[in-house]
N, C-alpha and C. Protein backbone atom coordinates (compact mmCIF):
# COMPACT_ATOMS: atom_id res chain seq x y z
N UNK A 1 0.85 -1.17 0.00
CA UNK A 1 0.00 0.00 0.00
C UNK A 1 0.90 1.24 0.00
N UNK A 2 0.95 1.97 -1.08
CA UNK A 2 1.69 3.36 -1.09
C UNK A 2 1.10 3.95 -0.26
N UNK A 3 2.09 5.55 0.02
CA UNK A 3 1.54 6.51 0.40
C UNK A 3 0.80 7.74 -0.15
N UNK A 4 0.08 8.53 -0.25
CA UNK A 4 -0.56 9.37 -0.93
C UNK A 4 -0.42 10.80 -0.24
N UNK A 5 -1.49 11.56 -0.76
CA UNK A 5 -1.10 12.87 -0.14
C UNK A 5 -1.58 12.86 1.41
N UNK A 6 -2.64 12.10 1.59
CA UNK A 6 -2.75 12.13 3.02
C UNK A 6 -2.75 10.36 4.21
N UNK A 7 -2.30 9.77 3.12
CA UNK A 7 -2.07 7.98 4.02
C UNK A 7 -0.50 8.39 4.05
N UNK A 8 -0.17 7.89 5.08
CA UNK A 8 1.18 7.70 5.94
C UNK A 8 1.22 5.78 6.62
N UNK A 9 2.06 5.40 6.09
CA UNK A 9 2.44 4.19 6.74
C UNK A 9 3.53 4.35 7.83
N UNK A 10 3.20 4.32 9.25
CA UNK A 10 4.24 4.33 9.87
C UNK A 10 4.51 2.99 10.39
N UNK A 11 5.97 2.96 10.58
CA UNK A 11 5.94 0.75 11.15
C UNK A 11 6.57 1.44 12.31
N UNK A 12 6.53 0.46 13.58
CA UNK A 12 7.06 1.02 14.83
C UNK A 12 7.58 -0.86 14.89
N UNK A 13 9.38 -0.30 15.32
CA UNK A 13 9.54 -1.70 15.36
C UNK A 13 9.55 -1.65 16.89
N UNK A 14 9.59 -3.54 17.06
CA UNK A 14 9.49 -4.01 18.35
C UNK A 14 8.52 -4.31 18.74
N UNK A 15 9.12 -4.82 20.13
CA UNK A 15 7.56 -5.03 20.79
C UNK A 15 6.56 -4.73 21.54
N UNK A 16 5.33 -4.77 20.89
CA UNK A 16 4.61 -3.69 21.12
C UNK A 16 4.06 -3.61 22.62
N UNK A 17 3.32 -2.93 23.24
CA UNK A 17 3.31 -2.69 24.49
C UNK A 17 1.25 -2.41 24.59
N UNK A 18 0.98 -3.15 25.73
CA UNK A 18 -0.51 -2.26 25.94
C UNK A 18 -0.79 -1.07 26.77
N UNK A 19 -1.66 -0.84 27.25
CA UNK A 19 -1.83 0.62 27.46
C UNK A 19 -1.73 0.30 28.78
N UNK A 20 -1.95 -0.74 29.73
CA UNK A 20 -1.89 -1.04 30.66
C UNK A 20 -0.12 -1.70 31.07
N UNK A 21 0.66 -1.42 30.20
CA UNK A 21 2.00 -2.48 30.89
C UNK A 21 2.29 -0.54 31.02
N UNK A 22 3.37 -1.83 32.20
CA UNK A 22 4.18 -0.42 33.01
C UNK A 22 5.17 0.55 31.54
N UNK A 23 5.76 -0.33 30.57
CA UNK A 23 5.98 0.16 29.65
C UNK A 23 5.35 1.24 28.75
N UNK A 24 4.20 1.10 29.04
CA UNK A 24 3.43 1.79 27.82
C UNK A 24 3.76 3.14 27.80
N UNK A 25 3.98 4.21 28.90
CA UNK A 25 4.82 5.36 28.16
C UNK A 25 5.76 6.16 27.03
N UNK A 26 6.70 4.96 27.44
CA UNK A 26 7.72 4.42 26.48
C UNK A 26 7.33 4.16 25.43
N UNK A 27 6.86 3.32 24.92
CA UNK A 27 5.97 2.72 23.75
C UNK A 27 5.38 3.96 23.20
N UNK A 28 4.39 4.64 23.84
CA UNK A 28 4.04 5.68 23.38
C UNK A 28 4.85 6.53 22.45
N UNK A 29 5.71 7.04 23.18
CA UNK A 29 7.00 7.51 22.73
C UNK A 29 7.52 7.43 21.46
N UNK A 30 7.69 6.00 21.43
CA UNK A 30 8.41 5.00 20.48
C UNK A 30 7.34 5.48 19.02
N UNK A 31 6.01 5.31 19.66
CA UNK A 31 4.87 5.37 18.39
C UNK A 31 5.04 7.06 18.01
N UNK A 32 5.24 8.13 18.70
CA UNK A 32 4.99 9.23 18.46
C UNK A 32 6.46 9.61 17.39
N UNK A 33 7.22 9.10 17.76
CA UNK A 33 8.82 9.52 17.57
C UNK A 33 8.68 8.67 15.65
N UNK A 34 8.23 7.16 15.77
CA UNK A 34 7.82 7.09 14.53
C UNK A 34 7.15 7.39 13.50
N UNK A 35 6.24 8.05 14.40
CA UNK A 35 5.22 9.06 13.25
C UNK A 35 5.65 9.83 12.99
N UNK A 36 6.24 10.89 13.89
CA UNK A 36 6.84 12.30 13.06
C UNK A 36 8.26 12.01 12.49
N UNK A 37 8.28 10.79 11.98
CA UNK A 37 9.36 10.49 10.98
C UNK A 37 8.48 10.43 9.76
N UNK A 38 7.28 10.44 9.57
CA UNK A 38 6.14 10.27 8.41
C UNK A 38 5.61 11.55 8.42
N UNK A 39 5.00 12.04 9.45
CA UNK A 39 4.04 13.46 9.33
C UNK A 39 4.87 14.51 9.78
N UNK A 40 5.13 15.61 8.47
CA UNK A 40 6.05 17.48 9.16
C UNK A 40 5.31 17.94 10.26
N UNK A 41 3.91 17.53 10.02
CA UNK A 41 2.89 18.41 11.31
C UNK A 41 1.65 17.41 11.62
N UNK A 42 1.08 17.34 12.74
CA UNK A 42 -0.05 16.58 12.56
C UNK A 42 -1.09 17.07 11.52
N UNK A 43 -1.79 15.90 11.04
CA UNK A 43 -3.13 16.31 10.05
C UNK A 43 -4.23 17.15 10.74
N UNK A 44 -4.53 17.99 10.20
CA UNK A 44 -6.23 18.67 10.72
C UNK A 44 -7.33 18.46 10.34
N UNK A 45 -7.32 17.76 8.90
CA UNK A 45 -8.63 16.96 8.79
C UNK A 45 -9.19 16.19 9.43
N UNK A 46 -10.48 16.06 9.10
CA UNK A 46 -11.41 15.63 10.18
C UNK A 46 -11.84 14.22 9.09
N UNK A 47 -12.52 13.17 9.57
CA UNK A 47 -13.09 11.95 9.04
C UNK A 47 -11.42 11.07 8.70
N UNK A 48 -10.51 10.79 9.94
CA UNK A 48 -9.59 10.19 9.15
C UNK A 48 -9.88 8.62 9.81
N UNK A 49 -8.98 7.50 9.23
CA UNK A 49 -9.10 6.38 9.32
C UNK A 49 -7.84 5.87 9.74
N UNK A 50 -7.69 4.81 10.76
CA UNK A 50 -6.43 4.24 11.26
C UNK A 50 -6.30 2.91 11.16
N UNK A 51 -5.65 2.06 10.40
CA UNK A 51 -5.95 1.21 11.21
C UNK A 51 -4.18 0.50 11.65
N UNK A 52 -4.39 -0.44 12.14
CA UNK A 52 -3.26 -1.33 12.95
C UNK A 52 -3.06 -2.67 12.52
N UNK A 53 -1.45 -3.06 12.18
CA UNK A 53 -1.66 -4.64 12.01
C UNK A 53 -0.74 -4.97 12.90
N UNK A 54 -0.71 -5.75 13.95
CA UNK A 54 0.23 -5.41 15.00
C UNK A 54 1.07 -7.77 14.50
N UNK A 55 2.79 -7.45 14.19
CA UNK A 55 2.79 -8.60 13.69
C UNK A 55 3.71 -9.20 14.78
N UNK A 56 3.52 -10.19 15.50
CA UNK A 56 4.17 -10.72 16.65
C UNK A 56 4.89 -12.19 16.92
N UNK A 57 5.78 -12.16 17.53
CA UNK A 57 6.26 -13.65 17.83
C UNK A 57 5.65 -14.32 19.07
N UNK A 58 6.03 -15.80 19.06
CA UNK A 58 5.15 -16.09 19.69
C UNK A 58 5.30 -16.00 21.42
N UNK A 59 4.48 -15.47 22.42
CA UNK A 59 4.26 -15.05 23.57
C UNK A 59 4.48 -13.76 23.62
N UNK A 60 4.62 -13.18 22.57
CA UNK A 60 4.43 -11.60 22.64
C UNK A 60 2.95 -10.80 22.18
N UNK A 61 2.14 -11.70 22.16
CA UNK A 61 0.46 -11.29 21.72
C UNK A 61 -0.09 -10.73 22.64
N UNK A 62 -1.01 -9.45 22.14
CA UNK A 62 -1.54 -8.76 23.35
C UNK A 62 -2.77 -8.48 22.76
N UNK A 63 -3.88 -8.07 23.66
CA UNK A 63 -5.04 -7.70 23.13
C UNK A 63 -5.29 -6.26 22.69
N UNK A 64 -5.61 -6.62 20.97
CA UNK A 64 -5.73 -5.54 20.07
C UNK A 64 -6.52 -4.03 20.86
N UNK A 65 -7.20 -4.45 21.54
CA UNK A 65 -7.63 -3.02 22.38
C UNK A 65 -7.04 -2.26 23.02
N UNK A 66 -6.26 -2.89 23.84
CA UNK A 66 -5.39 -1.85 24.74
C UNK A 66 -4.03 -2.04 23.40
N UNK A 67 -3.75 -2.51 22.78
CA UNK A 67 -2.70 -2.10 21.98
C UNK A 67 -2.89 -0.75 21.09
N UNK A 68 -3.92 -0.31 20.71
CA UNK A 68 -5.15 0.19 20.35
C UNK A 68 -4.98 1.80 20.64
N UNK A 69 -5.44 1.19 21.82
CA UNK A 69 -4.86 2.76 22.81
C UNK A 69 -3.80 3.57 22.78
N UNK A 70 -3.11 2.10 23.56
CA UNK A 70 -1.39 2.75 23.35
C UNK A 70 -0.71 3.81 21.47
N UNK A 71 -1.63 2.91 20.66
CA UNK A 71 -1.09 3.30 19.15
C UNK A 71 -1.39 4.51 18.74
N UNK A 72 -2.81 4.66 19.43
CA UNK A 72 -3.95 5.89 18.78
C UNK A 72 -3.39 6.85 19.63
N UNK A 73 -2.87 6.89 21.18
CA UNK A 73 -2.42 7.87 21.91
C UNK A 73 -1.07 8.63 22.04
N UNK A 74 0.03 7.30 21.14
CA UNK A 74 1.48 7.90 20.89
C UNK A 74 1.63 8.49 19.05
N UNK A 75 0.27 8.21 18.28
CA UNK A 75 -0.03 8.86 17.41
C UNK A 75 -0.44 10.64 17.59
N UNK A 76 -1.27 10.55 18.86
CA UNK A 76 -1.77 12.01 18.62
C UNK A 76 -0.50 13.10 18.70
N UNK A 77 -0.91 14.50 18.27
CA UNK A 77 -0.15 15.68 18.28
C UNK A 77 1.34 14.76 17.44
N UNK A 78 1.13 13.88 16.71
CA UNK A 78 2.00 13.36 15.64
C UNK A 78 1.69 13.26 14.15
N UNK A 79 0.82 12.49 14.12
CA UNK A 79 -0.09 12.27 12.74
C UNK A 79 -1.58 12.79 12.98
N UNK A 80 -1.80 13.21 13.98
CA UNK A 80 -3.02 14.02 14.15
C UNK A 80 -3.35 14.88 15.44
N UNK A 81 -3.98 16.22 15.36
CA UNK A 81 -4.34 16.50 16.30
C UNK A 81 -5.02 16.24 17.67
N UNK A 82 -5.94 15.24 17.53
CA UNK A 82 -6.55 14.70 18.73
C UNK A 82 -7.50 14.03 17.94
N UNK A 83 -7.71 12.55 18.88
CA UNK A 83 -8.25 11.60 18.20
C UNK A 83 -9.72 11.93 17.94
N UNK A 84 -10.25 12.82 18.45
CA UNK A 84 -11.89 12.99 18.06
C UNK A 84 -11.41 13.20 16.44
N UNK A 85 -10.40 13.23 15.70
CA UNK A 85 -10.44 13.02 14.37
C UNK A 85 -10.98 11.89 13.62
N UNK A 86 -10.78 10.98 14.23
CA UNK A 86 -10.55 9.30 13.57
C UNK A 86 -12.19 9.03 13.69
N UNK A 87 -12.49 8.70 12.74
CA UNK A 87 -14.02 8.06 12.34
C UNK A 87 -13.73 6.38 12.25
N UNK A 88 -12.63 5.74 11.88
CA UNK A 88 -12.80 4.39 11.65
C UNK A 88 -11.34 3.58 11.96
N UNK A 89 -11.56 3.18 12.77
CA UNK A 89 -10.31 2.36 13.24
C UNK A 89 -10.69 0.79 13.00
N UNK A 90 -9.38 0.15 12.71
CA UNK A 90 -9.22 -1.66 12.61
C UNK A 90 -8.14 -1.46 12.79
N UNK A 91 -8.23 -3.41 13.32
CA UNK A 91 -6.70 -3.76 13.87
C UNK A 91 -6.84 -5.16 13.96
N UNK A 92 -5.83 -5.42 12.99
CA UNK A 92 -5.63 -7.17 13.16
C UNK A 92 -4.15 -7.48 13.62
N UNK A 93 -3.81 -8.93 13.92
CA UNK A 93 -2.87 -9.43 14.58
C UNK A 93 -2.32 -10.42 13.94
N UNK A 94 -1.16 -10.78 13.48
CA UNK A 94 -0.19 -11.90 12.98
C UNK A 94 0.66 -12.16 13.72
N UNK A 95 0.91 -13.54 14.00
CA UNK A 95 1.76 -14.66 14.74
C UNK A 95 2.75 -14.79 13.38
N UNK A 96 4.06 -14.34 13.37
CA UNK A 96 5.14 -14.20 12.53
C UNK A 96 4.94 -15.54 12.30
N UNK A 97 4.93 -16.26 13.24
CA UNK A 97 5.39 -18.53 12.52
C UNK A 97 4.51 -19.19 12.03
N UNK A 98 3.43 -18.58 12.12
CA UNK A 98 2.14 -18.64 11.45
C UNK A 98 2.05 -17.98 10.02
N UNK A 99 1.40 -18.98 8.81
CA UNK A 99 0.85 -18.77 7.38
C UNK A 99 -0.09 -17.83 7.53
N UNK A 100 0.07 -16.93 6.64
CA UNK A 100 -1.35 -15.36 6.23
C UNK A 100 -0.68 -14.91 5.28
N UNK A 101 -1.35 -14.14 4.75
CA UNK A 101 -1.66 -13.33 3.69
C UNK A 101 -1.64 -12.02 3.98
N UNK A 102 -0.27 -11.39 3.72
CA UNK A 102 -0.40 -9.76 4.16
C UNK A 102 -0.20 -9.21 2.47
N UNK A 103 -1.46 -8.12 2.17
CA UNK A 103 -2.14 -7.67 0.61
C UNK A 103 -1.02 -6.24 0.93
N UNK A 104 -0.04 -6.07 -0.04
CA UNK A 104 0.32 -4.48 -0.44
C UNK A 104 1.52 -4.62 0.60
N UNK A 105 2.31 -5.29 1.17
CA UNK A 105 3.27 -5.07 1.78
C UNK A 105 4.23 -4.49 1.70
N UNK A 106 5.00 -2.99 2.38
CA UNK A 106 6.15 -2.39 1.81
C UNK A 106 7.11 -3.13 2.43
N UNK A 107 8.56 -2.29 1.73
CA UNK A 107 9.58 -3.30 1.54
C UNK A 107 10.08 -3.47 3.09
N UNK A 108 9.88 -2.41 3.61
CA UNK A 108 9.91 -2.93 4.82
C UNK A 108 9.73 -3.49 5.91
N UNK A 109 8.44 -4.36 5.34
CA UNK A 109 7.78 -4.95 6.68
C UNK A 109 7.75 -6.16 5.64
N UNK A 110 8.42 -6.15 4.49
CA UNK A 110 8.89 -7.93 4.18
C UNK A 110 10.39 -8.34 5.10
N UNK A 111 11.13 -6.93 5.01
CA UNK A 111 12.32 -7.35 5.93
C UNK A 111 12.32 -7.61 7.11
N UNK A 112 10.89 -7.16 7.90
CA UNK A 112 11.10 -7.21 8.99
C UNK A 112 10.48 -8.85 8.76
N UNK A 113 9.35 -9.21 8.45
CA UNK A 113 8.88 -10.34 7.89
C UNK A 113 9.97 -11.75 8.10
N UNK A 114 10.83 -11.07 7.13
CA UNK A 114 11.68 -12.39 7.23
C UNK A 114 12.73 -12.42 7.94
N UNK A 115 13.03 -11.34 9.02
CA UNK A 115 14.09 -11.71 10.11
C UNK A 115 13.02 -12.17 11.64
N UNK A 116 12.34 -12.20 11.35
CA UNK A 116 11.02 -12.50 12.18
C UNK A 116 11.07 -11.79 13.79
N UNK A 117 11.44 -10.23 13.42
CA UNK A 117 11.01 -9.44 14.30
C UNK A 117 9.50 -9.15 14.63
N UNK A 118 9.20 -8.41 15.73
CA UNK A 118 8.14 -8.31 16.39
C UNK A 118 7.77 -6.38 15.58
N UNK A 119 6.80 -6.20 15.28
CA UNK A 119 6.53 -5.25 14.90
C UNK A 119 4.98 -4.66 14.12
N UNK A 120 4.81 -3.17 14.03
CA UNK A 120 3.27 -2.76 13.74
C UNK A 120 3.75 -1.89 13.01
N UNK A 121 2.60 -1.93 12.60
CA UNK A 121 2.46 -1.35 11.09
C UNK A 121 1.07 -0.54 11.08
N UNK A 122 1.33 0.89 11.09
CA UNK A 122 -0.11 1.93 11.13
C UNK A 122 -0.41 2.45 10.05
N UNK A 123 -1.52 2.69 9.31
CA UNK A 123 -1.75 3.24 8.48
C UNK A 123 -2.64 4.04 9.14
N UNK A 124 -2.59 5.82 8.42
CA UNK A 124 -3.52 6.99 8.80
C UNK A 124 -3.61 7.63 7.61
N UNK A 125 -4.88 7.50 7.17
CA UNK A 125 -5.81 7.88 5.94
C UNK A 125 -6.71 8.50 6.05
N UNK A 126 -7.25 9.79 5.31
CA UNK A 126 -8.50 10.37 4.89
C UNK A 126 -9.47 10.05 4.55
N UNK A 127 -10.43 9.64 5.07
CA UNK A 127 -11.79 8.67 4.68
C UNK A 127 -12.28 9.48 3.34
């Protein structure tokens, strides 16, 4: 999936954190610091779309909700002003040792793919 004038793919490597681990500050961090490697300023449009593919090894799986949080909250004042922006969020999960089908993959999340790091992958789009 390219980028356009207003989709940004940001990948945040590692492993990811929920909103509830003592980590999650950090993480935050980690997510904000990777976005404004994608966005000069946060977006101000309104109706945008997020979603999350969070790709993991195994015993590093967490529940997509509080991962969720953590993503959408080290995103803001990065790729967007404040989340009352976002009209439509998804988020799916891959077990790296596990067979799937990832559609439009950039080149960098085949590399990460095949050294079988732990890592997410955000997309933030204009509905």
């Amino acid at each position: 999936m390219a980028e356009s004038a207003t989709r940004r793919i940001v990948i945040i490597r590692g492993v990811a954190r929920s909103k509830y681990a003592k980590s999650a500050p950090k993480y935050e961090l980690t997510v904000k610091g990777a976005a404004q490697d994608k966005f000069t300023k946060p977006l101000t449009e309104k109706n945008l779309a997020v979603a999350v593919r969070h790709f993991y090894t195994s015993g590093h799986r967490i529940d997509l909700d509080n991962l969720l949080k953590s993503v959408l909250d080290g995103l803001k004042g990065a790729a967007y002003e404040d989340d009352s922006q976002i009209v439509r969020v998804s988020a799916e999960r891959y077990n790296i040792a596990e067979s799937y089908v990832v559609e439009q993959p950039t080149p960098e999340e085949l590399d990460l793919l095949a050294e079988r790091r732990d890592f997410v992958v955000v997309t933030v789009d204009h509905v």
